[in-house]
Protein backbone atom coordinates (compact mmCIF):
# COMPACT_ATOMS: atom_id res chain seq x y z
CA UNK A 1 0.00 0.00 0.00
CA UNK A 2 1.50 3.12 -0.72
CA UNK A 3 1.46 5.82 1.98
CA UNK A 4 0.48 9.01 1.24
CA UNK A 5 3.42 11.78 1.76
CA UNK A 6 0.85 14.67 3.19
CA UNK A 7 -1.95 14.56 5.76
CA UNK A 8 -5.12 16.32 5.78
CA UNK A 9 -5.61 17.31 9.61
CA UNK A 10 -8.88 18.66 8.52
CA UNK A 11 -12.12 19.68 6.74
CA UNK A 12 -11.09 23.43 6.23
CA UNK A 13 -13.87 25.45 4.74
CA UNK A 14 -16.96 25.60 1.90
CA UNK A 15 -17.31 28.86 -0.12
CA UNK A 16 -20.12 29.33 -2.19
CA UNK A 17 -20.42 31.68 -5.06
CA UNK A 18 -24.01 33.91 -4.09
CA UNK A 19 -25.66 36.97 -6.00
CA UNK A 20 -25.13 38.40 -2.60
CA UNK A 21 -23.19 37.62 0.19
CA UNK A 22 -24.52 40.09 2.59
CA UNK A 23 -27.68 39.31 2.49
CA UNK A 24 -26.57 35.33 2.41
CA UNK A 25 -24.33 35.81 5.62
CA UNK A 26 -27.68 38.10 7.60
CA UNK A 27 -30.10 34.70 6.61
CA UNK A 28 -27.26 31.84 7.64
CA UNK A 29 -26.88 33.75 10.94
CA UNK A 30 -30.32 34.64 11.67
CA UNK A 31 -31.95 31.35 10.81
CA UNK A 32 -29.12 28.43 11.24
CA UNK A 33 -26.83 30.00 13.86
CA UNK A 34 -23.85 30.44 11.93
CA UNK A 35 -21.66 34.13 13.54
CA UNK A 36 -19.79 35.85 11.48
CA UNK A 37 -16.43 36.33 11.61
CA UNK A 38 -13.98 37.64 9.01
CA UNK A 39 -14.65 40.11 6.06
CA UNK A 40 -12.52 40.52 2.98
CA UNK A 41 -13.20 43.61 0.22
CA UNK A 42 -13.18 46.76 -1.02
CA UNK A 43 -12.15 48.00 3.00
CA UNK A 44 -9.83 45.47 2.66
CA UNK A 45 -8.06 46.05 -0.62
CA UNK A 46 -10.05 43.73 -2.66
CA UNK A 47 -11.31 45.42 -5.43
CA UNK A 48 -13.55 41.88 -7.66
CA UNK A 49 -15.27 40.12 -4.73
CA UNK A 50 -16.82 40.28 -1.33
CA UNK A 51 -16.23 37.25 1.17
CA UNK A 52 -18.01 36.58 4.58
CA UNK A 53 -16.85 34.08 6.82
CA UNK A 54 -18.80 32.43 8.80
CA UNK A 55 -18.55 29.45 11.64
CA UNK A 56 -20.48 27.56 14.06
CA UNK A 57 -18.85 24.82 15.95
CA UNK A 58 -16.06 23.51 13.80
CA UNK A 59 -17.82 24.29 10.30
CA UNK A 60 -16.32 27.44 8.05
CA UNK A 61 -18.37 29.08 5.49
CA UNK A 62 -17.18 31.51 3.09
CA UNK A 63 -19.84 33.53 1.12
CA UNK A 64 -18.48 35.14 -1.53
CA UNK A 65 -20.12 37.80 -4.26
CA UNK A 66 -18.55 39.50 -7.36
CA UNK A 67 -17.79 43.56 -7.03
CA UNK A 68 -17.54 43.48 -11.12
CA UNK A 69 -19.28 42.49 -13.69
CA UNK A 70 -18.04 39.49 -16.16
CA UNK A 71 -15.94 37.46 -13.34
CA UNK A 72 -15.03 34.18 -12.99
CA UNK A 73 -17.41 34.53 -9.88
CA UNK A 74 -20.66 35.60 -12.13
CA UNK A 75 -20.28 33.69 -14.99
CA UNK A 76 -20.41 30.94 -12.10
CA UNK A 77 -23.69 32.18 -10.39
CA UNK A 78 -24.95 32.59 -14.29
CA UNK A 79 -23.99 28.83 -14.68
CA UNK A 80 -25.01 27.44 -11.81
CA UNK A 81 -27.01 29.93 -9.78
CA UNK A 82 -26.08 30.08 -5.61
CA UNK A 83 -23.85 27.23 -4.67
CA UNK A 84 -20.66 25.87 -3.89
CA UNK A 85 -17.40 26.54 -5.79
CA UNK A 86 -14.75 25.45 -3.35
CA UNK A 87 -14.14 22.15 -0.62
CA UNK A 88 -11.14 23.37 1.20
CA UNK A 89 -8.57 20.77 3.39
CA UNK A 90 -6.63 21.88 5.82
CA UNK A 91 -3.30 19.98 5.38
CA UNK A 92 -0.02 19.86 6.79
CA UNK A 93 1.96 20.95 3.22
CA UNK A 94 -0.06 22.72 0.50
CA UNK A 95 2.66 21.98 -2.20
CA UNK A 96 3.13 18.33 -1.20
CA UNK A 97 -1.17 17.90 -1.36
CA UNK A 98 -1.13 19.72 -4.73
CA UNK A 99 1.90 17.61 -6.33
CA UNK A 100 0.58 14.46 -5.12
CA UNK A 101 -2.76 15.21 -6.42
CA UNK A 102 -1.47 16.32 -9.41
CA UNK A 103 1.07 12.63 -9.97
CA UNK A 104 -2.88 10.84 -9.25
CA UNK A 105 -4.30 12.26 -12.73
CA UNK A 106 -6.22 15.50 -10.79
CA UNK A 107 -5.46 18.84 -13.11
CA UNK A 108 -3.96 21.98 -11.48
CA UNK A 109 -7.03 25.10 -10.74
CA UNK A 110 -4.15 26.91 -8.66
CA UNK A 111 -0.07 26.44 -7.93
CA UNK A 112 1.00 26.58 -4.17
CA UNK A 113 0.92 30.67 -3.39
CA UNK A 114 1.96 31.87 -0.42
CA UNK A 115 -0.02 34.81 0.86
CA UNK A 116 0.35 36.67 3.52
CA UNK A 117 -0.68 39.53 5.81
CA UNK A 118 0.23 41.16 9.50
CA UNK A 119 -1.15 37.85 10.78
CA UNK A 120 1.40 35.92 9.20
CA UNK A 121 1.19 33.36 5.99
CA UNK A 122 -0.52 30.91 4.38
CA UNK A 123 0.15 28.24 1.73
CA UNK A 124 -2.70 27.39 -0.76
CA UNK A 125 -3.20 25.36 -3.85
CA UNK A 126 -6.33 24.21 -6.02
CA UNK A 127 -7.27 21.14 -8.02
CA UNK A 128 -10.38 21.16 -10.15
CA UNK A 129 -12.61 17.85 -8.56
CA UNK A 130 -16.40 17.51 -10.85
CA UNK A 131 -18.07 20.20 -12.64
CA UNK A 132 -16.76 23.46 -11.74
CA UNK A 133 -16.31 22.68 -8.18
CA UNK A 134 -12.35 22.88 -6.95
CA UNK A 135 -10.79 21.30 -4.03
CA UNK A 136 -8.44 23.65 -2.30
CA UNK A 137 -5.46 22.70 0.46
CA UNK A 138 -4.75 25.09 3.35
CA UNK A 139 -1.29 24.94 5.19
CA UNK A 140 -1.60 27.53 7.58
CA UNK A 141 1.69 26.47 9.81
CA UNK A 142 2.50 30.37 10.20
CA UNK A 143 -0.48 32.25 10.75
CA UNK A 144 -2.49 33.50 13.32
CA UNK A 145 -5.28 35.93 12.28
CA UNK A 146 -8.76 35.49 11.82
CA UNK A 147 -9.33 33.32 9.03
CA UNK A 148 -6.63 34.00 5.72
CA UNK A 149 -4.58 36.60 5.28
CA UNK A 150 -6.53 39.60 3.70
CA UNK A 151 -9.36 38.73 5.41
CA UNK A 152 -9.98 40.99 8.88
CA UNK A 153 -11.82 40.12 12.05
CA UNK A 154 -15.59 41.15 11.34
CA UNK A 155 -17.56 43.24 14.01
């Protein structure tokens, strides 16, 4: 049996493409008890998309909306309507997950990128699963902020 050279510690997050994420956050806190807690766009510096993250218990949400028209992130919602885009893993090495994956036949939707913020860093990398839907692998060994870097706490 071969072993495989990565682990995945964890379910990480889902984030679902929505016509509107504010109003999608206000209805998954009001009526399923999710809170949320982290915010990424225009306040942020992100100038195509608007991102709430939300959690209850050990499940991560992250509703996301286009700021632009004719995005990757509309053409989704015009495809699809409201649902998810993106099954994240947390794993123990993002580049590792994505290589292996990769060597199994899956094809590429993002290299490892590094990103990082005042909270610290983060290692993330794609592969495209069924339909449109990706799979993406968290490493998030050296960071401490809210939820990614360039997202802030929400209040």
């Amino acid at each position: 049996m071969n072993k495989i050279p990565y682990s995945i510690k964890s379910f990480d997050y889902c984030e679902l493409y929505v016509g509107n994420a504010k109003q999608t956050a206000y209805y998954y806190n009001k009526t399923m008890g999710f809170k949320t807690i982290a915010y990424r766009g225009l306040e942020t510096g992100c100038r195509d998309r608007v991102s709430y993250v939300l959690k209850q218990g050990r499940i991560f949400l992250v509703i996301t909306s286009p700021l632009e028209k004719n995005t990757e992130i509309g053409f989704h919602i015009d495809i699809h309507g409201d649902g998810i885009k993106d099954v994240a893993f947390t794993v123990d090495n993002a580049k590792i997950a994505w290589e292996t994956s990769l060597n199994k036949g899956a094809k590429s939707a993002m290299e490892p990128t590094k990103i990082n913020d005042d909270y610290g860093e983060a290692i993330i990398s794609s592969i495209h699963t069924f339909g449109d839907t990706i799979h993406t692998f968290v490493e998030r060994n050296n960071f401490n902020g809210a939820f990614l870097p360039g997202y802030i706490p929400y209040e």
